[in-house]
Structure formats: structure tokens, C-alpha cells
Protein backbone atom coordinates (compact mmCIF):
# COMPACT_ATOMS: atom_id res chain seq x y z
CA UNK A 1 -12.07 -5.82 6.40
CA UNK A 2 -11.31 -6.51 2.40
CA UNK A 3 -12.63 -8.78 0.52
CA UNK A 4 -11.91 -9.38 -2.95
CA UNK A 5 -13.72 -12.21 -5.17
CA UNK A 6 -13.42 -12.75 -9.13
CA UNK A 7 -11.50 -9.81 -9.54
CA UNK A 8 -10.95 -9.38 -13.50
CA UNK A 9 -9.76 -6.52 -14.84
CA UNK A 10 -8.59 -5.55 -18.47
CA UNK A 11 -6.81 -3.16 -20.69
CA UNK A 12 -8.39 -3.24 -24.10
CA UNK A 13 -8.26 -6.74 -24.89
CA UNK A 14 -5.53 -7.60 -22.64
CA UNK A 15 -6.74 -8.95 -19.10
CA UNK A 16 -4.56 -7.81 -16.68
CA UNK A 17 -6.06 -9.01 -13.48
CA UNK A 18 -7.69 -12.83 -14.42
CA UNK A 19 -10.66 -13.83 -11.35
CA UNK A 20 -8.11 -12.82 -8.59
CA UNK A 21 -9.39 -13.21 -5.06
CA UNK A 22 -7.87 -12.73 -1.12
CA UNK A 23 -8.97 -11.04 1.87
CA UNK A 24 -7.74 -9.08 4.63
CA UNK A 25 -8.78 -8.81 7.65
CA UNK A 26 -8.56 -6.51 10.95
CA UNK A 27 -5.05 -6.14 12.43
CA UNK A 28 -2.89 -8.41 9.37
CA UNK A 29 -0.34 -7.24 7.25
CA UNK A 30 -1.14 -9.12 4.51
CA UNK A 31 1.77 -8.87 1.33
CA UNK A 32 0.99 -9.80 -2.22
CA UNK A 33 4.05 -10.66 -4.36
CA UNK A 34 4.94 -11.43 -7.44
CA UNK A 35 7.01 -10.39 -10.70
CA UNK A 36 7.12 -7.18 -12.29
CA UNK A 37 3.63 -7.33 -14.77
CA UNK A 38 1.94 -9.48 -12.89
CA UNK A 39 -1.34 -7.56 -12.57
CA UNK A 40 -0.46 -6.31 -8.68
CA UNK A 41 -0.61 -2.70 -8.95
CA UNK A 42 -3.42 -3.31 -11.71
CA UNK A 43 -5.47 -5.14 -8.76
CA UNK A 44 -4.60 -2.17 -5.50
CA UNK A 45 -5.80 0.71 -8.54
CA UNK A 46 -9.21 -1.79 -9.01
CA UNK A 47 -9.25 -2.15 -5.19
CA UNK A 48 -9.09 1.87 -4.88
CA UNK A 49 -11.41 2.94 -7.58
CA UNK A 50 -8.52 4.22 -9.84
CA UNK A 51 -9.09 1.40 -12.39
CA UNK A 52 -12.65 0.15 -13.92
CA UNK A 53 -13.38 -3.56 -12.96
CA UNK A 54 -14.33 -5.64 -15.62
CA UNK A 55 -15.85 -8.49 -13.01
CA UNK A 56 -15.58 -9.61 -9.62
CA UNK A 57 -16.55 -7.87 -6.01
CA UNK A 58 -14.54 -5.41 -4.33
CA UNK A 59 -16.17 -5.50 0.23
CA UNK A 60 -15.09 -3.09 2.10
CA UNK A 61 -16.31 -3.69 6.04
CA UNK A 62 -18.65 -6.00 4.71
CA UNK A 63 -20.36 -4.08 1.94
CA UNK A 64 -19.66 -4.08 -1.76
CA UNK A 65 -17.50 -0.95 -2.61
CA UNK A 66 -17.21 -1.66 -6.92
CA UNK A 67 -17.49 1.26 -8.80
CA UNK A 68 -16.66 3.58 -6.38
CA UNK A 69 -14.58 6.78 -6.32
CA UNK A 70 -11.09 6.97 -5.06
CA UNK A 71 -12.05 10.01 -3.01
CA UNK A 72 -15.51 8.20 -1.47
CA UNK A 73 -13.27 5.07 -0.56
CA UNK A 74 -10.32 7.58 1.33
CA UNK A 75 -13.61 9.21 3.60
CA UNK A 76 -14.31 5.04 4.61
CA UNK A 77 -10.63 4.61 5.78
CA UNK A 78 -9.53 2.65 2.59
CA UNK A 79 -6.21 4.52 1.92
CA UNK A 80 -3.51 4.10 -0.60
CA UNK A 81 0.10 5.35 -1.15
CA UNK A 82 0.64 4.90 -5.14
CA UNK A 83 3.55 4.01 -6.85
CA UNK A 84 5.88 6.79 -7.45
CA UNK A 85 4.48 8.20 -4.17
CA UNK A 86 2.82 11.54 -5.64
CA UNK A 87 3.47 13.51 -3.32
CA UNK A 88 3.09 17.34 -3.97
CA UNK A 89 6.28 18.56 -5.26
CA UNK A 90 5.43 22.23 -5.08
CA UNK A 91 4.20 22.11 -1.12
CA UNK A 92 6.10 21.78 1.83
CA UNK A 93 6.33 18.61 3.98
CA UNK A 94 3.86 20.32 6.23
CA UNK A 95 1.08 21.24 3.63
CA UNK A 96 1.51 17.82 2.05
CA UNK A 97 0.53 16.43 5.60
CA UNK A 98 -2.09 18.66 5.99
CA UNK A 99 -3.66 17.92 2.36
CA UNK A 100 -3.76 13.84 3.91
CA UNK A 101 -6.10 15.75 6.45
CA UNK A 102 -8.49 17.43 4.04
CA UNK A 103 -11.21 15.24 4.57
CA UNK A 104 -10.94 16.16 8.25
CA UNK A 105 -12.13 18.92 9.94
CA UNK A 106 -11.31 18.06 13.70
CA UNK A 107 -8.88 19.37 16.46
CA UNK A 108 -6.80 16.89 16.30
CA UNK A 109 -4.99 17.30 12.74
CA UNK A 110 -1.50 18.67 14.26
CA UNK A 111 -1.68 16.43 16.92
CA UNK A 112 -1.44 13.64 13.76
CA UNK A 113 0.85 15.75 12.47
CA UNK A 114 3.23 15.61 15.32
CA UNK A 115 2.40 11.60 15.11
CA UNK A 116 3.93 11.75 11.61
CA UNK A 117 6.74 13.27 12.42
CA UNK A 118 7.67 10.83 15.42
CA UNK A 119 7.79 7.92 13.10
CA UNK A 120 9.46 10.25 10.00
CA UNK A 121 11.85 12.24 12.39
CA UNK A 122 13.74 13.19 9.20
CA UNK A 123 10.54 15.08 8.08
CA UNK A 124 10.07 17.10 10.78
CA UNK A 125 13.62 18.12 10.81
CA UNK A 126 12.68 19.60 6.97
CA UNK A 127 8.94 20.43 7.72
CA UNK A 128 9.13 23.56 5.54
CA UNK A 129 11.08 22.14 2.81
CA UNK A 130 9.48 21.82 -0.75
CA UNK A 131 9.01 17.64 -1.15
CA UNK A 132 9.92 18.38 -4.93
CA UNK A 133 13.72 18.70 -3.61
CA UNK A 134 14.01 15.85 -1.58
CA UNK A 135 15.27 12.52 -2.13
CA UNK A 136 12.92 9.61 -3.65
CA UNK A 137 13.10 7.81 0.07
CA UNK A 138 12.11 11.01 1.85
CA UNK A 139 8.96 12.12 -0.47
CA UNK A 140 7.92 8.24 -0.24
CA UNK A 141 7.96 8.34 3.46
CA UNK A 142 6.00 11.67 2.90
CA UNK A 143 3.46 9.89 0.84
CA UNK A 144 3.33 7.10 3.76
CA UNK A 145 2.88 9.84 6.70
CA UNK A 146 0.14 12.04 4.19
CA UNK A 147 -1.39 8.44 3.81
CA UNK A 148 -2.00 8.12 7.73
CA UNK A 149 -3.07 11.77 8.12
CA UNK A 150 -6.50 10.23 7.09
CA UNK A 151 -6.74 7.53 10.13
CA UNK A 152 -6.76 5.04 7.40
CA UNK A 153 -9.07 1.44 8.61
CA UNK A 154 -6.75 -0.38 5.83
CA UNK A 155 -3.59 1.53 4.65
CA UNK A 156 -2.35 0.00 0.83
CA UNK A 157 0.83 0.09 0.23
CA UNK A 158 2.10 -0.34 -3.63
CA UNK A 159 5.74 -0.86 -3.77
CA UNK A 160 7.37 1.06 -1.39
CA UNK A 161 10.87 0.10 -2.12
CA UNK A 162 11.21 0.68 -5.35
CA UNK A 163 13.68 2.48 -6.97
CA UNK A 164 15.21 3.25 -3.29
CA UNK A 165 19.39 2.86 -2.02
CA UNK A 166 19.37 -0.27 0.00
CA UNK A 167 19.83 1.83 3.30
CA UNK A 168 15.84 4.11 2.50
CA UNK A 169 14.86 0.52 1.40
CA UNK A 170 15.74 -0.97 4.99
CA UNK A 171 14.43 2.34 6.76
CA UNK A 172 10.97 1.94 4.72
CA UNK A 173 10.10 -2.14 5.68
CA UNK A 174 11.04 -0.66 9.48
CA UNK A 175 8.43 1.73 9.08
CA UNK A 176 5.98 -0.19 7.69
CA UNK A 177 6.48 -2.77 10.19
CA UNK A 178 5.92 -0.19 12.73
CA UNK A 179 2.80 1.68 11.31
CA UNK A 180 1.72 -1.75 11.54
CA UNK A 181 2.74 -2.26 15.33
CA UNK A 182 0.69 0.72 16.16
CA UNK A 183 -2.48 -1.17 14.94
CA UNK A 184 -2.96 -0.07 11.31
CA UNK A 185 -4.58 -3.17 8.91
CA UNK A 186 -1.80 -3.32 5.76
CA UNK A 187 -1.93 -4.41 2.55
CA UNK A 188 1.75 -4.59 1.08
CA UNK A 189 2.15 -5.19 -2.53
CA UNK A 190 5.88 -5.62 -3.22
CA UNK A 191 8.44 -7.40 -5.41
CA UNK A 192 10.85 -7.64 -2.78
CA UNK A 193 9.46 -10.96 -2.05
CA UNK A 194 11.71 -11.56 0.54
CA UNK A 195 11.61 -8.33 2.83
CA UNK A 196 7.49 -8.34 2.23
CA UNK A 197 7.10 -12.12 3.36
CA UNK A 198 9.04 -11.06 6.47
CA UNK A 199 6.88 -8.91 7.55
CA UNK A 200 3.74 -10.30 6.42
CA UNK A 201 0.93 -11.93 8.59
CA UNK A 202 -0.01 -13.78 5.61
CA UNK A 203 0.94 -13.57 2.03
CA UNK A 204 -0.65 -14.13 -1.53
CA UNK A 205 1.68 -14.97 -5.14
CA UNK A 206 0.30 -13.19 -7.87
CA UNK A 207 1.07 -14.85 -11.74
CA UNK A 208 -0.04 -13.30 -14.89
CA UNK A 209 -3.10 -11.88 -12.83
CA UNK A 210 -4.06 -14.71 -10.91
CA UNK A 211 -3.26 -16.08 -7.63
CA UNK A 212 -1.48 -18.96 -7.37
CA UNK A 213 -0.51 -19.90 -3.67
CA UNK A 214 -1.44 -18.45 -1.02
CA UNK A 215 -0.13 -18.91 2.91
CA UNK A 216 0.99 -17.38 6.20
CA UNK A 217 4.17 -15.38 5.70
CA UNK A 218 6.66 -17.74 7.22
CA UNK A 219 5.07 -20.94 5.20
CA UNK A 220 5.18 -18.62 1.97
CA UNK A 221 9.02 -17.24 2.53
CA UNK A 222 10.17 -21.29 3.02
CA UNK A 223 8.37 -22.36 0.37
CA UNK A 224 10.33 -23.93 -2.39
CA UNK A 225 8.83 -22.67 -5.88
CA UNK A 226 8.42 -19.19 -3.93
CA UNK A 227 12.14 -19.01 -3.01
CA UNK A 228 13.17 -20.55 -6.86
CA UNK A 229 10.59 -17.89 -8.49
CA UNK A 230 11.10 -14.93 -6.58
CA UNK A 231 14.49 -15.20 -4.32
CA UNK A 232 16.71 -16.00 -7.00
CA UNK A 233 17.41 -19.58 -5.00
């Protein structure tokens, strides 16, 4: 469904993203790791139109998507929940939801809605509350339910966990693990290199912008150098 090849992208004269390539197709969960600078967030805002690409190809369901808007790539299904979640502070949970429905305009919008809410119960018990006043783990599971009010074909995910008490951190992988049950294609970039290799239907390492091993979760997660780099073992 994604297909990245040669992806380079730069800052000035810093390149932050060095030929990186992966793919991901219908149905994975597919988790990129790697260190904090690494170029993974650089490569999902490349991926999503939010960041110029210096060289490479960016497919989308089989056609080349480079150069295109954030807001034309969210109308094909390719969705992303940022880091830092940005969710609209000064809207309740229930516009927020209904803003992840603006490119809509069927009947079925709070039907989704009422979707969302079975997976985020804790929303729908504070569907009228302004997101600005709740906690980083609720407004990111916000961002996550806004995220599938567009019936996303590939749903990217960019750090989740961070910044989140180790209870929201273990209530987030749940979720994602679920979203992904129901049938969603995910991307999951993540330095919790342990909890995203879990999960993962196959994983990429990301160093200093490029990839360096790639593998099915399980492989990845026993690997040696993986568990030395990024698992503190």
C-alpha cells in the first residue's frame, strides 16, 4: 500500500533522511525504530507531505504521491496522528471528532463517532469536555480516534507514547494493537523499541537516516545489536 524508495530528505545542509526505503503493505503493522534524531519523524512528515523531499519516491496504492499536499493525501486514506497529537485544544472531544470527518459528507459520521468512543470509552464519558484540559494520554487518544474519523487505508502513527505515565503508555500500544485487529494497515514509528517490535508484523531500524536492518517483528525484538542498541541489554 506504501512504498518508499531513495527517500532523502534535508534541512539546509544537514540530510536528515539519507536514501531510506521500506514498504507496507495491506493488513501489517509495520514499526520503524530507532534513537531519538534518527530521521523517523523527518521520514512520516516526507511520507505525509508536511516536509519537502529532496530525492526518492513516495507510492501510495501503487502511484507516486511526492509532492503532494497533506490535505490531498488525508482524502486517499493516508492518515497521520503527529507528534504532540494536535488536537484542538479549544473544541470539545466531540467537535475534534467531527473535524477528523470534514472531508466526509455521508450518514454515517456519528455512527464513526460512536465507533470512537467504543475503543476510547474514557472519551465518550467527557464528550463535551474542552481537549485543552485533559491529560496528554487522553488528547493523544483523541488525536488517534480524530485520525480514524477519516476511514484511514494506512493510519501513521508518530510516537504515541511519548511523554505518557507508564499506565496511558500501556493503554495506548492496547489500542493500537486493536485499531489494528479491526483491519486498519499501521505504520508505527516509536522509540519504545521494545513495546513497537511487539506488536509489529514487521519492523525496520532507522540510524542517522538510513535503514539499517530490517525483519519480521519477532526476528527484530531477538536480535542481538537491536536488543544492545535499543533495549538497554
Amino acid at each position: 500500500m506504501l512504498k518508499v524508495t531513495g527517500l532523502k530528505v534535508a534541512y539546509g545542509g544537514i540530510q536528515a533522511v539519507k536514501g531510506a526505503s521500506f514498504e507496507v503493505h495491506e493488513g501489517e503493522l509495520v514499526s520503524l525504530i530507532g534513537a531519538n534524531g534518527a530521521g523517523k519523524s523527518t521520514t512520516l512528515k516526507a511520507v505525509t507531505g508536511l516536509q519537502p523531499v529532496a530525492a526518492g519516491d513516495i507510492e501510495f496504492l501503487g502511484k507516486s504521491i511526492k509532492g503532494q499536499g497533506a490535505w490531498d493525501l488525508v482524502k486517499q486514506g493516508l492518515v497521520m496522528v503527529p507528534e504532540g497529537r494536535g488536537t484542538f485544544t479549544r473544541m470539545t472531544i466531540t467537535e475534534n471528532l467531527q473535524m477528523g470527518a470534514f472531508i466526509r459528507n455521508d450518514k454515517e459520521i456519528d455512527d464513526d463517532i460512536e465507533k470512537v468512543f467504543a475503543i476510547f470509552p474514557r472519551l465518550k464519558e467527557r464528550r463535551n469536555q474542552l481537549a485543552g484540559t485533559m491529560s496528554g494520554g487522553e488528547q493523544q487518544m483523541l488525536a488517534m480516534g480524530r485520525a480514524l474519523m477519516t476511514r484511514p487505508k494506512v493510519l501513521l502513527l508518530d510516537e504515541p507514547s511519548m511523554g505518557l505515565s507508564p499506565i496511558m503508555v500501556d493503554k495506548i500500544f492496547e489500542v493500537v494493537n486493536d485499531i489494528h485487529g479491526r483491519g486498519v494497515t499501521v505504520m508505527l514509528v516509536e522509540q519504545n523499541a521494545s513495546r513497537a517490535l511487539q506488536l509489529a508484523t514487521r519492523g525496520y531500524v532507522m540510524d542517522s537516516g538510513e535503514i539499517t536492518m530490517t525483519g519480521d517483528g519477532k526476528t527484530l525484538l531477538n536480535d542481538p545489536k537491536v536488543r544492545a542498541a535499543y533495549l538497554g541489554e
